[in-house]
C-alpha atoms as a PDB file:
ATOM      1  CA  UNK A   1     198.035  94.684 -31.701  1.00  0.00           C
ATOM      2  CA  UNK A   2     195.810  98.394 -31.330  1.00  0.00           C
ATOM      3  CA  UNK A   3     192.282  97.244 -31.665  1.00  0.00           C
ATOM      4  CA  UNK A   4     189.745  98.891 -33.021  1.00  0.00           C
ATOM      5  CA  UNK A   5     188.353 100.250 -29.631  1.00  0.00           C
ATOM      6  CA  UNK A   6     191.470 101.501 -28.771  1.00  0.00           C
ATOM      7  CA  UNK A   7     192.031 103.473 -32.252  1.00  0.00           C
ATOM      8  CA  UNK A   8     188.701 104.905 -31.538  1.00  0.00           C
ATOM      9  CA  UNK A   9     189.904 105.980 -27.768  1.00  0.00           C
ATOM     10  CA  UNK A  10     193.242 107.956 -29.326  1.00  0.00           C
ATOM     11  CA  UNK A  11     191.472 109.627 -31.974  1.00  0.00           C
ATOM     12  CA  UNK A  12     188.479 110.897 -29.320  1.00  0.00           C
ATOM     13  CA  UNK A  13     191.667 111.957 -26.734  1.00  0.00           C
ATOM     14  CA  UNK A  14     193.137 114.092 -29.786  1.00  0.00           C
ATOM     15  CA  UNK A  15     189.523 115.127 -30.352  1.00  0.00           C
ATOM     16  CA  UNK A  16     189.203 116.222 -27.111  1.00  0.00           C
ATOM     17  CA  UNK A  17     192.597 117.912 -26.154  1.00  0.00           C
ATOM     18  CA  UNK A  18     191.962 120.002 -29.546  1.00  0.00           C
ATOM     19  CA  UNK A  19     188.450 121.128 -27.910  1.00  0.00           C
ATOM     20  CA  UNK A  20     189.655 121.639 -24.790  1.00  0.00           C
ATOM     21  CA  UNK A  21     193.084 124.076 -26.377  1.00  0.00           C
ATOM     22  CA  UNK A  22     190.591 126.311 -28.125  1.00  0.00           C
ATOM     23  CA  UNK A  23     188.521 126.587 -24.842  1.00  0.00           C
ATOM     24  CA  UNK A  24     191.362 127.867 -23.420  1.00  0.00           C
ATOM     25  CA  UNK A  25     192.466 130.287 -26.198  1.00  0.00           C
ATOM     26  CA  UNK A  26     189.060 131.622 -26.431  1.00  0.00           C
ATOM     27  CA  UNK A  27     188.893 132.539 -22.269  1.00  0.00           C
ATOM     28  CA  UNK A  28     192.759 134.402 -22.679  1.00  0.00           C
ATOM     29  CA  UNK A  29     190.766 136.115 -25.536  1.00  0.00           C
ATOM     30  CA  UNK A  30     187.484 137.186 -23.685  1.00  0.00           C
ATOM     31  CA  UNK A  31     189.689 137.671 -20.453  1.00  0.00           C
ATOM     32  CA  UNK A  32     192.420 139.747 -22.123  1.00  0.00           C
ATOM     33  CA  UNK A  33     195.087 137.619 -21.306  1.00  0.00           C
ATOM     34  CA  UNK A  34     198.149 137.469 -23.481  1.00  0.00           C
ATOM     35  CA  UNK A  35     197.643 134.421 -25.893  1.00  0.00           C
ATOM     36  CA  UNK A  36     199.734 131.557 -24.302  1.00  0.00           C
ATOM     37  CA  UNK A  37     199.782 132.559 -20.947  1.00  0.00           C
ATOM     38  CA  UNK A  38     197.666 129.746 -19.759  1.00  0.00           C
ATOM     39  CA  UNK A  39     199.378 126.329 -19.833  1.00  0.00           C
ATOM     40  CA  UNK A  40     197.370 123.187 -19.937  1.00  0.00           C
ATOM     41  CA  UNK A  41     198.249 120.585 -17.512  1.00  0.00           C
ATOM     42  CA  UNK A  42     196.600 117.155 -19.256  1.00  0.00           C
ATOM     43  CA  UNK A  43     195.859 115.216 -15.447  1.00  0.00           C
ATOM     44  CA  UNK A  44     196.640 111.763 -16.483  1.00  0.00           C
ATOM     45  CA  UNK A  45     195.929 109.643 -13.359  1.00  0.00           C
ATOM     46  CA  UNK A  46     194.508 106.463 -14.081  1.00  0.00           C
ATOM     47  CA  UNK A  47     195.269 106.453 -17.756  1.00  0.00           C
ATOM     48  CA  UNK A  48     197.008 104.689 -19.580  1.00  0.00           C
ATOM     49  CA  UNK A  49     200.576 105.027 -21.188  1.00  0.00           C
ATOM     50  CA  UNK A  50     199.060 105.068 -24.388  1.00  0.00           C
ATOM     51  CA  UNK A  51     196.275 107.668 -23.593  1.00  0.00           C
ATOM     52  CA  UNK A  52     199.458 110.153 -22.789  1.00  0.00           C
ATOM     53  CA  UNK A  53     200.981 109.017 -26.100  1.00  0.00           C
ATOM     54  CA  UNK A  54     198.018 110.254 -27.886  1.00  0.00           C
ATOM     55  CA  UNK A  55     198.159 113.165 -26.531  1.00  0.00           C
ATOM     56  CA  UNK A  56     201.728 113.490 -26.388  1.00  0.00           C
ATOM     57  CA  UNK A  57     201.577 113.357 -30.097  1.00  0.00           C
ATOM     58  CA  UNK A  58     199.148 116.350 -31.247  1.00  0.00           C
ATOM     59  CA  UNK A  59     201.566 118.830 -28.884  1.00  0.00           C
ATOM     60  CA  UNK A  60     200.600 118.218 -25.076  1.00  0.00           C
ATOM     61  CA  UNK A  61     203.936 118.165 -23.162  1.00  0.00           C
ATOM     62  CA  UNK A  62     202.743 118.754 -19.407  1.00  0.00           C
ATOM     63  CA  UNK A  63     200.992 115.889 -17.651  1.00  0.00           C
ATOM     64  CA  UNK A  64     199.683 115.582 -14.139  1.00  0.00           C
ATOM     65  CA  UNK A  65     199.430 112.601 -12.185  1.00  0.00           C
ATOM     66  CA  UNK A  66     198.724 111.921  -8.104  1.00  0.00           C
ATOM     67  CA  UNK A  67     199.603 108.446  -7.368  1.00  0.00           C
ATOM     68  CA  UNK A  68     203.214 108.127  -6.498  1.00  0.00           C
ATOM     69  CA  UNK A  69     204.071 104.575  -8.306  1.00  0.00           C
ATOM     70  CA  UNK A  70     201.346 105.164 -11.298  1.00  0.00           C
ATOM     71  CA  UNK A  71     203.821 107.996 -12.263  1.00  0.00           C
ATOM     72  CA  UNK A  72     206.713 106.642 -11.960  1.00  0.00           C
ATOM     73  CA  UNK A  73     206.067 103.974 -14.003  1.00  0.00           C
ATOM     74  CA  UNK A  74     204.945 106.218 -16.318  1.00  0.00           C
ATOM     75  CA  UNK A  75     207.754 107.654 -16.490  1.00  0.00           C
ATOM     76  CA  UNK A  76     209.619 105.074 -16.933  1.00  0.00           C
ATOM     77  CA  UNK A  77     207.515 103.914 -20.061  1.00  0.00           C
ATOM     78  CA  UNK A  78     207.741 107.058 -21.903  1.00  0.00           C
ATOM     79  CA  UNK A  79     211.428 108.144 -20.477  1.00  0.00           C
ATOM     80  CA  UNK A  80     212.276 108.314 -25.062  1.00  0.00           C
ATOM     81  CA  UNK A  81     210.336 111.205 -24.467  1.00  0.00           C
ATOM     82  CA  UNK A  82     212.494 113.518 -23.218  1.00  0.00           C
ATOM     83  CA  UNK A  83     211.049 116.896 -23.693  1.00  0.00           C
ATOM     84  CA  UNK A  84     207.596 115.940 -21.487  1.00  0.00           C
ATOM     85  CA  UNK A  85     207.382 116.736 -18.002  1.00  0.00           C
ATOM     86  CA  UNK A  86     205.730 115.241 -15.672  1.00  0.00           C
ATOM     87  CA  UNK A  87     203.989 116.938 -12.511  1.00  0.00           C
ATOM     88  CA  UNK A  88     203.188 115.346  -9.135  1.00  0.00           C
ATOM     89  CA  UNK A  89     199.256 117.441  -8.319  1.00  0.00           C
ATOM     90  CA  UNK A  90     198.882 114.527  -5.324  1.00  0.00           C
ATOM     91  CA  UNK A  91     199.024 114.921  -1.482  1.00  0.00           C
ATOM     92  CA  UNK A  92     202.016 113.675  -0.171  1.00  0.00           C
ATOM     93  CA  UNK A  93     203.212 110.994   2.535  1.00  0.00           C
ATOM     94  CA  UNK A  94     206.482 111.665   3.922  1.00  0.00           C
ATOM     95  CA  UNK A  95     207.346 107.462   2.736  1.00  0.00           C
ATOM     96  CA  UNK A  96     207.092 108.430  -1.056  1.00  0.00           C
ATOM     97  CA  UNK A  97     208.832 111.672  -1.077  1.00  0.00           C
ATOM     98  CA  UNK A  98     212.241 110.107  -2.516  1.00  0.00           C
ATOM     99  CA  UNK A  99     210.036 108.597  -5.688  1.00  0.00           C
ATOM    100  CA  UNK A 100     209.307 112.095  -5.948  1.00  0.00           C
ATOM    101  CA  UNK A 101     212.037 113.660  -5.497  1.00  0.00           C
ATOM    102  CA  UNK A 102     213.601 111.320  -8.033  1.00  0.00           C
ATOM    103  CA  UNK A 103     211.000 111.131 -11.011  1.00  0.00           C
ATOM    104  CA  UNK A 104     209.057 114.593 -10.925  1.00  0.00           C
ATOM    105  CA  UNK A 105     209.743 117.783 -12.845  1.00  0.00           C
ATOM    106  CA  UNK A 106     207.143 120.049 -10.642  1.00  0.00           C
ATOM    107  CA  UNK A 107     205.070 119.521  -7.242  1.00  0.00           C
ATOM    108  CA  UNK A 108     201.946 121.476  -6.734  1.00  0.00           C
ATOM    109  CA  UNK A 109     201.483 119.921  -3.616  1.00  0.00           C
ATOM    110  CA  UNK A 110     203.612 121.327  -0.845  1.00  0.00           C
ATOM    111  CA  UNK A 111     202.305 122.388   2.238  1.00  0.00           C
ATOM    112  CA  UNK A 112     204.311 120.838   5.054  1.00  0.00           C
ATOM    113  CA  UNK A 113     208.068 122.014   6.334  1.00  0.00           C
ATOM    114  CA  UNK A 114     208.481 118.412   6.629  1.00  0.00           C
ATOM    115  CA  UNK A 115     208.047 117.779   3.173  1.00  0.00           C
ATOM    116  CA  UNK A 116     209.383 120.784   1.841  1.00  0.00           C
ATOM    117  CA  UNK A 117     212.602 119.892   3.437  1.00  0.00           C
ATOM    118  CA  UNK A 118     212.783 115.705   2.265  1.00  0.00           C
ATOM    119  CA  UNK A 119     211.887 116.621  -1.551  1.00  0.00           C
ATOM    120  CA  UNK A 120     214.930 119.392  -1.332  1.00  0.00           C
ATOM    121  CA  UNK A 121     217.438 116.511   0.675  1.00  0.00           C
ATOM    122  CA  UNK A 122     216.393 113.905  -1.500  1.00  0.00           C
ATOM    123  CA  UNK A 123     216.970 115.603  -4.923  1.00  0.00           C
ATOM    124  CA  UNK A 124     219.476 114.123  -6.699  1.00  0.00           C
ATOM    125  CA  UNK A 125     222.087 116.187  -7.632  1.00  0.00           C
ATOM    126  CA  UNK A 126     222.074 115.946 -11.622  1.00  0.00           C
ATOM    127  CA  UNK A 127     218.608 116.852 -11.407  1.00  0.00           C
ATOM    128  CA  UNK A 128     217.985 120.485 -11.758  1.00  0.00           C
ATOM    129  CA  UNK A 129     215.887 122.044  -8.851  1.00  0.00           C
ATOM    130  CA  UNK A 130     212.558 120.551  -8.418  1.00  0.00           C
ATOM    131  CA  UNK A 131     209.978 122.955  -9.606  1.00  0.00           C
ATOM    132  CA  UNK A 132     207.148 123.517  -6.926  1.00  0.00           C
ATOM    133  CA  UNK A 133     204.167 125.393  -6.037  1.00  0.00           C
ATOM    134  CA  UNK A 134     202.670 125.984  -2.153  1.00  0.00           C
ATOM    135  CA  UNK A 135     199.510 124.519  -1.874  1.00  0.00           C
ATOM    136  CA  UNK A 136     196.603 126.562  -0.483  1.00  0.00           C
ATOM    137  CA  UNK A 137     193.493 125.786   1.692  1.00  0.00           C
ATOM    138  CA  UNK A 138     192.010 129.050  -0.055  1.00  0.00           C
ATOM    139  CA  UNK A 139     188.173 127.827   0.760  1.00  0.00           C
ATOM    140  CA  UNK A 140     189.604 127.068   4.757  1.00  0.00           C
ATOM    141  CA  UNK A 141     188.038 123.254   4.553  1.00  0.00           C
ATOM    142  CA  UNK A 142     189.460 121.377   7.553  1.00  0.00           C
ATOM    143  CA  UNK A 143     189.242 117.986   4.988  1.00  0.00           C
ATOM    144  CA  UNK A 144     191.452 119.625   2.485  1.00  0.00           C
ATOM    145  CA  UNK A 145     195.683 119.936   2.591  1.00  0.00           C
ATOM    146  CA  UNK A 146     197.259 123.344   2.183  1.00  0.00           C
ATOM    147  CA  UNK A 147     198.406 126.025   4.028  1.00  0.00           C
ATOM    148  CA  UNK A 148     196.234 129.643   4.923  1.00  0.00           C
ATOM    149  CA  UNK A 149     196.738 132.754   3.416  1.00  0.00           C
ATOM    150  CA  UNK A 150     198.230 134.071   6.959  1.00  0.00           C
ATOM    151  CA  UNK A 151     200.785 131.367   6.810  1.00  0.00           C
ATOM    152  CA  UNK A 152     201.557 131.556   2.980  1.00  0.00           C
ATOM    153  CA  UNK A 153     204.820 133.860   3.979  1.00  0.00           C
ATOM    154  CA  UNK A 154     206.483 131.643   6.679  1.00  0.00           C
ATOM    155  CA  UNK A 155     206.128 129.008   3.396  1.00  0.00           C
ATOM    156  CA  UNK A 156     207.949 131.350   1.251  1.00  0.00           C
ATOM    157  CA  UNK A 157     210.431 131.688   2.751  1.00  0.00           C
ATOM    158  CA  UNK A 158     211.094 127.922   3.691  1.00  0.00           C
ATOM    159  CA  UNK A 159     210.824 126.575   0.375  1.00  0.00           C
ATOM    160  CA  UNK A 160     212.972 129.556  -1.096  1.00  0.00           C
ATOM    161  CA  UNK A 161     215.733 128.802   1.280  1.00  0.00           C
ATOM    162  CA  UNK A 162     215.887 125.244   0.295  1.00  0.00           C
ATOM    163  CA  UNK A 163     218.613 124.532  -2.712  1.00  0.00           C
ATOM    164  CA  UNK A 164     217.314 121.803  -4.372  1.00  0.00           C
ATOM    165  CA  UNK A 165     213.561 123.464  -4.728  1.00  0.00           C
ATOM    166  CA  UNK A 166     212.821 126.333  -7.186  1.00  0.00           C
ATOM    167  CA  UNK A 167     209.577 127.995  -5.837  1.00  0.00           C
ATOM    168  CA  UNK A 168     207.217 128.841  -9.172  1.00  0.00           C
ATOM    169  CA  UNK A 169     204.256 129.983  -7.448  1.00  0.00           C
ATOM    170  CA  UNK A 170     200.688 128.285  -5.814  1.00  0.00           C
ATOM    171  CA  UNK A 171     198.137 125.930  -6.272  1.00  0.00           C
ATOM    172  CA  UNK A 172     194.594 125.729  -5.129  1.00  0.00           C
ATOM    173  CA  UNK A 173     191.618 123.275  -5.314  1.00  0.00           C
ATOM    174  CA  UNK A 174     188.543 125.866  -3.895  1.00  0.00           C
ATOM    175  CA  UNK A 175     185.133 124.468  -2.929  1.00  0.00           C
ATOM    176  CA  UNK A 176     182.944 124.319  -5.503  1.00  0.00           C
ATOM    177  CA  UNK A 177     180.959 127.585  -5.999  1.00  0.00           C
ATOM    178  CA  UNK A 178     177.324 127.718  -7.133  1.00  0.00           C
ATOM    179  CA  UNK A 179     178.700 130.451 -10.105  1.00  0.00           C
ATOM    180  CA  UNK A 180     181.331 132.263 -12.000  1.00  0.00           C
ATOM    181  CA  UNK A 181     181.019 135.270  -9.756  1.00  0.00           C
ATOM    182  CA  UNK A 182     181.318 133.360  -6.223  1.00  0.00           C
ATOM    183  CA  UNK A 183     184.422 131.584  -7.931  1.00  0.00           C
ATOM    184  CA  UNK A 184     186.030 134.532  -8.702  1.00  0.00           C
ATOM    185  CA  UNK A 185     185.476 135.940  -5.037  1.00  0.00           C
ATOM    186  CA  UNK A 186     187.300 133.021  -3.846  1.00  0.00           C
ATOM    187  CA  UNK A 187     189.771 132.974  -6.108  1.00  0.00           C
ATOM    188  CA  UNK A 188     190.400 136.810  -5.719  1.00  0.00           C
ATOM    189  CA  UNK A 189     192.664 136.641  -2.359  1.00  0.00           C
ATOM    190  CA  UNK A 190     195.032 133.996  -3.562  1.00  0.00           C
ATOM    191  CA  UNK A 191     195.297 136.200  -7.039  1.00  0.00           C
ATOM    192  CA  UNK A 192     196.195 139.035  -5.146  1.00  0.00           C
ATOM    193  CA  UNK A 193     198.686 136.574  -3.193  1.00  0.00           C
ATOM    194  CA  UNK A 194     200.128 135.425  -6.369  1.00  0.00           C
ATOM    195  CA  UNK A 195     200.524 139.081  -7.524  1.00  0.00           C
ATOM    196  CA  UNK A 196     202.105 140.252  -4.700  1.00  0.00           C
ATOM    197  CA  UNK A 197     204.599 137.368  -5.071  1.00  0.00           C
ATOM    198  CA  UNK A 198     205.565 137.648  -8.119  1.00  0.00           C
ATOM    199  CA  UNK A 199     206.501 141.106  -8.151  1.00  0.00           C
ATOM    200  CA  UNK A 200     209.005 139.565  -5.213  1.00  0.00           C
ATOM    201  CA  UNK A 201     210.890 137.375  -7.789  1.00  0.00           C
ATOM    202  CA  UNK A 202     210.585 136.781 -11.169  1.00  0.00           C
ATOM    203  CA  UNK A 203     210.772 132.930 -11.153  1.00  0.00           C
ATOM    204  CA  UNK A 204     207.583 132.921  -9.114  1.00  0.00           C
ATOM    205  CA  UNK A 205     205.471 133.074 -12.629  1.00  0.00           C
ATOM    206  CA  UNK A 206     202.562 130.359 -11.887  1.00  0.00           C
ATOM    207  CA  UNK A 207     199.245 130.328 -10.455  1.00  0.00           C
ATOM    208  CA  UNK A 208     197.745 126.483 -10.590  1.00  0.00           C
ATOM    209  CA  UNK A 209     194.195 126.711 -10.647  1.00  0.00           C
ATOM    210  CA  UNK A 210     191.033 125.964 -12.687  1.00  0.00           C
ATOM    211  CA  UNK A 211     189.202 122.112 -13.821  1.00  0.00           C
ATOM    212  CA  UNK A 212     186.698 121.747 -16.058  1.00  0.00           C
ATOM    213  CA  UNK A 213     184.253 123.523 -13.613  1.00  0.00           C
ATOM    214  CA  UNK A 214     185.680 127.056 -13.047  1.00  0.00           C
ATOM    215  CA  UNK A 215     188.165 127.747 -16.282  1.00  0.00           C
ATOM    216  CA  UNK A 216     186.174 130.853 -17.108  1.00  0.00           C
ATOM    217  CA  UNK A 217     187.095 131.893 -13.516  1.00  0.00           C
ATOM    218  CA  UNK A 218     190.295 130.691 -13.088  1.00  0.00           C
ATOM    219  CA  UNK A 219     191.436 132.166 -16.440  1.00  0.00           C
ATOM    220  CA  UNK A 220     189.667 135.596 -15.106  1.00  0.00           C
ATOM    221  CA  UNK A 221     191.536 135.244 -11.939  1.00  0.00           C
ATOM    222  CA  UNK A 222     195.040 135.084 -13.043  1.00  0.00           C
ATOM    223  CA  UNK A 223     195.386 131.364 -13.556  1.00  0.00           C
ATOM    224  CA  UNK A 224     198.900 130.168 -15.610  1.00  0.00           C
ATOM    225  CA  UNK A 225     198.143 126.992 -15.111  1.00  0.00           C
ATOM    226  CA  UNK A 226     194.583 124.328 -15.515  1.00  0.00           C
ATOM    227  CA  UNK A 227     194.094 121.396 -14.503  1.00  0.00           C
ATOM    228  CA  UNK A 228     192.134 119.374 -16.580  1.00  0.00           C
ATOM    229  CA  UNK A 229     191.635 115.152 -16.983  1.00  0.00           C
ATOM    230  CA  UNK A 230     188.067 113.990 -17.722  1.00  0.00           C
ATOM    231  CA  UNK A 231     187.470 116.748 -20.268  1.00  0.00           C
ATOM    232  CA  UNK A 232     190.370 115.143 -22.490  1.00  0.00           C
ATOM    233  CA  UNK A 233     190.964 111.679 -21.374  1.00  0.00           C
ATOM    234  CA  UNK A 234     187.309 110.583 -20.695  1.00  0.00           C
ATOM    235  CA  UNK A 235     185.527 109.646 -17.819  1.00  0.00           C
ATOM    236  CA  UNK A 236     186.160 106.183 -17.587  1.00  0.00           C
ATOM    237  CA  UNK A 237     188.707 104.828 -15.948  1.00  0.00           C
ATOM    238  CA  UNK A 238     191.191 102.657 -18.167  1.00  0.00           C
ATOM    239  CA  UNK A 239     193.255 101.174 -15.804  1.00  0.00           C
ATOM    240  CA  UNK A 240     193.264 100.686 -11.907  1.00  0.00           C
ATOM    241  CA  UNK A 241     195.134 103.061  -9.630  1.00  0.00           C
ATOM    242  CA  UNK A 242     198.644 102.558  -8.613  1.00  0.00           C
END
């Protein structure tokens, strides 16, 4: 039986999500950015199945999640849902690539051959082609995964050559910066990057960047795609990690 506490939870979630929707309509507005062009991925890690029900039910389709079992046993759990889609934002061990592989509709994460190559051989053939971004160390920190700027090419075309992988574009997690003009100037080689790219093909069409602490940037910089959790979902934790 729902108890109270956990009535009060969904409605705050849909509270939230509405909040956070109009944030981002407002930024394509003051941005000029064509209304709709920025998706909202709803990071989900940690919480619960019936946090991304809640959500799931005012209109949220896209959900992000970074540890391997939590998600697919999400998955599992909400597999009546067939029109949400569920996106792996998580580095990577080579051991878990087949639950991957298997479960995910989109990786943002790639940034190793190695990998590249076991998510594209372990793709099961009734799946369509795994949607995936290249992950980029845009802010050069030696603790954080992705590939440079200088190697973003040799990536390309790796992944593109790979059958069961359908390169959409990158993702990057920058340092933070002290203000919205120092994010933008690290955020303005990768937009170029993406730019560049996408004039190459037309399926490259997303740029994952922007949390709760840079939107205004990331919006300003070309962003498709934010990544946001806390914002919607709370900052408590409501069940342990996977």
């Amino acid at each position: 039986m729902t108890t109270e506490a956990e009535r009060i939870d969904t409605e705050e979630i849909r509270a939230n999500l509405a909040v956070v929707t109009q944030q981002i309509e407002e930024l394509e507005q003051q941005f000029d950015r064509l209304a709709g062009s920025v998706r909202l991925l709803a990071v989900s890690k940690t919480k619960p199945i019936e946090a991304i029900q809640a959500a799931y039910d005012v209109g949220q389709r896209a959900f992000g999640e970074n540890y391997v079992q939590e998600a697919v046993e999400k998955r599992s759990a909400l597999a009546h849902l067939d029109d949400i889609e569920w996106h792996f934002i998580g580095p990577i061990q080579s051991n878990k690539s087949r639950l991957i592989a298997e479960s995910m509709d989109w990786v943002h994460s790639i940034d190793r051959e190695k990998i590249a190559r076991r998510l594209s051989e372990q793709r099961p053939e009734s799946m369509p082609p795994l949607n995936v971004c290249i992950q980029i160390n845009i802010s050069g920190e030696e603790s954080k995964a992705g590939v440079s700027l200088s190697q973003l090419n040799d990536m390309v075309a790796l992944v593109s050559s790979l059958p069961n992988l359908q390169l959409r574009g990158l993702m990057a997690i920058p340092a933070p910066q002290e203000n919205f003009a120092a994010q933008c100037l690290v955020y303005k080689p990768l937009q170029q990057a993406f730019i560049e790219l996408s004039k190459s093909d037309s399926m490259i069409d997303t740029l994952s960047i922007g949390m709760s602490g840079d939107l205004p940037a990331a919006v300003a910089s070309s962003s498709t795609m934010v990544r946001v959790g806390t914002a919607i979902f709370g900052a408590r934790d409501y069940s342990a990690k996977a």
